[in-house]
C-alpha atoms as a PDB file:
ATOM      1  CA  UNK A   1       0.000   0.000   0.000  1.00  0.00           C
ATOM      2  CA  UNK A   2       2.815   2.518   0.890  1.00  0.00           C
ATOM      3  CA  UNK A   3       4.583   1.699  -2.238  1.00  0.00           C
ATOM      4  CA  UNK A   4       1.621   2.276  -4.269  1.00  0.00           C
ATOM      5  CA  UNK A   5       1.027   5.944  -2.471  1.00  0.00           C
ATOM      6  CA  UNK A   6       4.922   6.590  -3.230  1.00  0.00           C
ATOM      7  CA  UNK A   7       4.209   5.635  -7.061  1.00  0.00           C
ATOM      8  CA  UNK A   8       1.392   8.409  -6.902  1.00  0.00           C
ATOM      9  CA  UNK A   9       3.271  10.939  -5.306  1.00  0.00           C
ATOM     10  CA  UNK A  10       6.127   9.974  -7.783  1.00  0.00           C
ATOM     11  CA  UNK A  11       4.325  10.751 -10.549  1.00  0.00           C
ATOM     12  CA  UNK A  12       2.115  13.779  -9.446  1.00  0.00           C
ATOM     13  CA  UNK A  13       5.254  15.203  -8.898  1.00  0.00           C
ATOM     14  CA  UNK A  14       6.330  14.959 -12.600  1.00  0.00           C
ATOM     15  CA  UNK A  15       3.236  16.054 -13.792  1.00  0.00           C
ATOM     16  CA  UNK A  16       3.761  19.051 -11.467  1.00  0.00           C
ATOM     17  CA  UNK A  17       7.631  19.497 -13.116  1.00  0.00           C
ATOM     18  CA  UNK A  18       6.203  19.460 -16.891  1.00  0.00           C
ATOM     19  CA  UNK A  19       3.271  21.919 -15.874  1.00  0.00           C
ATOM     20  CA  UNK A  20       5.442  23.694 -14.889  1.00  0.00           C
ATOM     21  CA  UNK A  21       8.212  23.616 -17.130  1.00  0.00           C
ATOM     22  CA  UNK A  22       5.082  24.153 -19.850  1.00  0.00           C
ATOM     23  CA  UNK A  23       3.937  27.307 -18.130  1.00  0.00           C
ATOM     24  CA  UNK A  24       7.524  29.115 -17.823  1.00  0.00           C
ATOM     25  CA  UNK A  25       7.934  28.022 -22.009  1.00  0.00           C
ATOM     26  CA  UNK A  26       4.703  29.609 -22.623  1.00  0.00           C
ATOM     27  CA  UNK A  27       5.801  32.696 -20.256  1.00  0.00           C
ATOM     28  CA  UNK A  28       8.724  33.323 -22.185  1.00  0.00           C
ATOM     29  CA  UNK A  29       6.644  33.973 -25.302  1.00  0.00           C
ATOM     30  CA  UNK A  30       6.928  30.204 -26.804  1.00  0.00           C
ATOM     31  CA  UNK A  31       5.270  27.801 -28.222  1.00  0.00           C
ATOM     32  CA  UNK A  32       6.183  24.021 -26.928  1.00  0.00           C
ATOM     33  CA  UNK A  33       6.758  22.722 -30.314  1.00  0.00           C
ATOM     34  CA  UNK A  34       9.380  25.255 -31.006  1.00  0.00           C
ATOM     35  CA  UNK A  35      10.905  25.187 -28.303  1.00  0.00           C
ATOM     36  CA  UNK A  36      11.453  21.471 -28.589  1.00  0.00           C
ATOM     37  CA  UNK A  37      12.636  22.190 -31.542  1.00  0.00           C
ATOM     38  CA  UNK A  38      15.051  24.482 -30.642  1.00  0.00           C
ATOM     39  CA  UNK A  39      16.570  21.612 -28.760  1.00  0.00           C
ATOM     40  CA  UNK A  40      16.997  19.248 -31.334  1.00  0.00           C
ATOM     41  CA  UNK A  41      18.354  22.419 -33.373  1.00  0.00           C
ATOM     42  CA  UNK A  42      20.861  22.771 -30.708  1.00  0.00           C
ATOM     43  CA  UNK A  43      22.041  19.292 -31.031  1.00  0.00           C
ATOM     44  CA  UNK A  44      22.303  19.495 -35.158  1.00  0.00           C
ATOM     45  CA  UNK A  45      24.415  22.790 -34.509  1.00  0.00           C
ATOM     46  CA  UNK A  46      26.796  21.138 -32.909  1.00  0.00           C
ATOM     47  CA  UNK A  47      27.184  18.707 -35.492  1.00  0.00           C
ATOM     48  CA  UNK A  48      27.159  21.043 -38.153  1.00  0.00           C
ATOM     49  CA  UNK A  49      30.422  23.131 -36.475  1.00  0.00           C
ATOM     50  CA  UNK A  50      32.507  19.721 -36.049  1.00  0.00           C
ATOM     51  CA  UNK A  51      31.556  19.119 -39.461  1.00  0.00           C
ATOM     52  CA  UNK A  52      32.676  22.901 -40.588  1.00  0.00           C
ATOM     53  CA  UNK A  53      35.943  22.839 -38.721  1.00  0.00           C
ATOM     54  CA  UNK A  54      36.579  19.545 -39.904  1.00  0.00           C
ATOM     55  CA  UNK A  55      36.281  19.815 -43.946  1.00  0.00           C
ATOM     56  CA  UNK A  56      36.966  22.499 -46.026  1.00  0.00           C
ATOM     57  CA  UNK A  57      36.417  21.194 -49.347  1.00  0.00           C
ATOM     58  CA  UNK A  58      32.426  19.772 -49.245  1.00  0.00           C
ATOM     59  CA  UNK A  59      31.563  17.843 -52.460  1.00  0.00           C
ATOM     60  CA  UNK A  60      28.155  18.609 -53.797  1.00  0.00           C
ATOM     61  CA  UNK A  61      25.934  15.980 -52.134  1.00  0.00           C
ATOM     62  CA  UNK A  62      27.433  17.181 -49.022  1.00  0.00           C
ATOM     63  CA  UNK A  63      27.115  20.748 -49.624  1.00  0.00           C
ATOM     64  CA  UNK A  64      23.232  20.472 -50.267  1.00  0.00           C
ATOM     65  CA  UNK A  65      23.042  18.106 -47.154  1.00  0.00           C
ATOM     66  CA  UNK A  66      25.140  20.876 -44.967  1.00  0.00           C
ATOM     67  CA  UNK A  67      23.226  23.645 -46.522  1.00  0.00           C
ATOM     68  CA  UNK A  68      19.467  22.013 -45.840  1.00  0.00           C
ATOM     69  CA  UNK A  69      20.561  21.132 -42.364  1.00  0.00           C
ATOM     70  CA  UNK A  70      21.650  24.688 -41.414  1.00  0.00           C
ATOM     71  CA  UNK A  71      18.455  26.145 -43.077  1.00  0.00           C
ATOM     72  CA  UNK A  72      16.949  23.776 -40.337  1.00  0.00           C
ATOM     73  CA  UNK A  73      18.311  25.014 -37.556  1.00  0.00           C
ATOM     74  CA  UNK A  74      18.605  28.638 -38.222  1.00  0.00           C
ATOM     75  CA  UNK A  75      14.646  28.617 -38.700  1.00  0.00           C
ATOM     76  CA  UNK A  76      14.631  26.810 -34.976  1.00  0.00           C
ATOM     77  CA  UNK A  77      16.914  29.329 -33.468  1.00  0.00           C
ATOM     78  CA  UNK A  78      14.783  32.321 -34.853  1.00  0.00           C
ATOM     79  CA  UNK A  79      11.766  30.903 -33.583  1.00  0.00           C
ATOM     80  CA  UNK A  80      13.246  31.108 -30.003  1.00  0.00           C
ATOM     81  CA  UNK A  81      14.682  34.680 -27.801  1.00  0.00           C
ATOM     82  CA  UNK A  82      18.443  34.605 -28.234  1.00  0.00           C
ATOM     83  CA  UNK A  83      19.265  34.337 -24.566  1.00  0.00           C
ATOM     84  CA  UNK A  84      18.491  31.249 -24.448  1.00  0.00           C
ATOM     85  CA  UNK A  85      21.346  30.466 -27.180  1.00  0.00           C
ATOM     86  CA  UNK A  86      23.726  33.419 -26.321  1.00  0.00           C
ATOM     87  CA  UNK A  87      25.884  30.672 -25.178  1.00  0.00           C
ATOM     88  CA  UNK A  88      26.164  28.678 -28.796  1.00  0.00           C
ATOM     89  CA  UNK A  89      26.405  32.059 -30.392  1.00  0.00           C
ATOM     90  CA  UNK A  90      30.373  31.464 -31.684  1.00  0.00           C
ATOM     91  CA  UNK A  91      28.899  28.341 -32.608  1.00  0.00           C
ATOM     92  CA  UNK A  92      26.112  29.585 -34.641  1.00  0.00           C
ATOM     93  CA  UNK A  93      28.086  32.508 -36.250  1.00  0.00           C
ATOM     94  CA  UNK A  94      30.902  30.272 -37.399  1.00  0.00           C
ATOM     95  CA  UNK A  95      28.056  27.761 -38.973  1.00  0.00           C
ATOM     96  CA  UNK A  96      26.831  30.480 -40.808  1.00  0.00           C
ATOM     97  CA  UNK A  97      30.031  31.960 -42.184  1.00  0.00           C
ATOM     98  CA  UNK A  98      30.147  28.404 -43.859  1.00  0.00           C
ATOM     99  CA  UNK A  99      26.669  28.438 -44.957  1.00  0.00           C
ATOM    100  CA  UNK A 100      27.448  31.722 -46.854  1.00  0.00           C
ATOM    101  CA  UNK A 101      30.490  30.276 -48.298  1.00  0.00           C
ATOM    102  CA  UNK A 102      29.324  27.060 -49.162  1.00  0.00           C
ATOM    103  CA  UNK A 103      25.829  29.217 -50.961  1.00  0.00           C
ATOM    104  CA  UNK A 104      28.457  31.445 -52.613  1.00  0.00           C
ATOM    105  CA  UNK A 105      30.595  28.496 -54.290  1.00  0.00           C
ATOM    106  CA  UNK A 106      27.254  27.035 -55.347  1.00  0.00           C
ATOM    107  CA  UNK A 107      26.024  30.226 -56.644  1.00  0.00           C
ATOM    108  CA  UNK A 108      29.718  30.514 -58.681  1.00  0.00           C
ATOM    109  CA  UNK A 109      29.364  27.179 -59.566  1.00  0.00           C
ATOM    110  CA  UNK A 110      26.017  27.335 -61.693  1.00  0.00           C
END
């Protein structure tokens, strides 16, 4: 019986934690969804710079890949206030200087 009422205390208490991780989202002028994706944006950006500082000559399948994957998450960090991603801001900046070259060599190219 106890362990049964610690199981429902358990998980009220989670369902209080998302409420109210929901409510301060929604406070801060967001939807959910975005910010979610924000997160998974967050992730991808950090693949994307290892993958910038890593090559410097991108064949074309891999510049349309890098170039529709940064598209991606510069729509998910607009979406969202930029304190929340002052902190990835090198990041970001440095992913976006090789966007511009990568859309410039394409441009060249055709």
């Amino acid at each position: 019986m106890i362990f049964l009422f610690i199981i429902y205390i358990l998980v009220f208490i989670i369902f209080l934690l998302v409420a109210f991780s929901v409510a301060q989202i929604r406070a801060a002028g967001m939807n959910v969804k975005d910010f979610w994706s924000f997160i998974e944006a967050n992730q991808m950006l950090d693949q994307l710079y290892k993958f910038s500082k890593k090559y410097e000559k991108l064949n074309s399948q891999e510049q349309i890949i890098f170039l529709q994957e940064a598209e991606k998450v510069f729509d998910a960090f607009d979406k969202v206030p930029e304190i929340l991603w002052e902190e990835e801001y090198q990041k970001y900046m440095e992913v976006l200087d090789k966007y511009k070259d990568v859309k410039m060599i394409r441009w060249a190219q055709n």
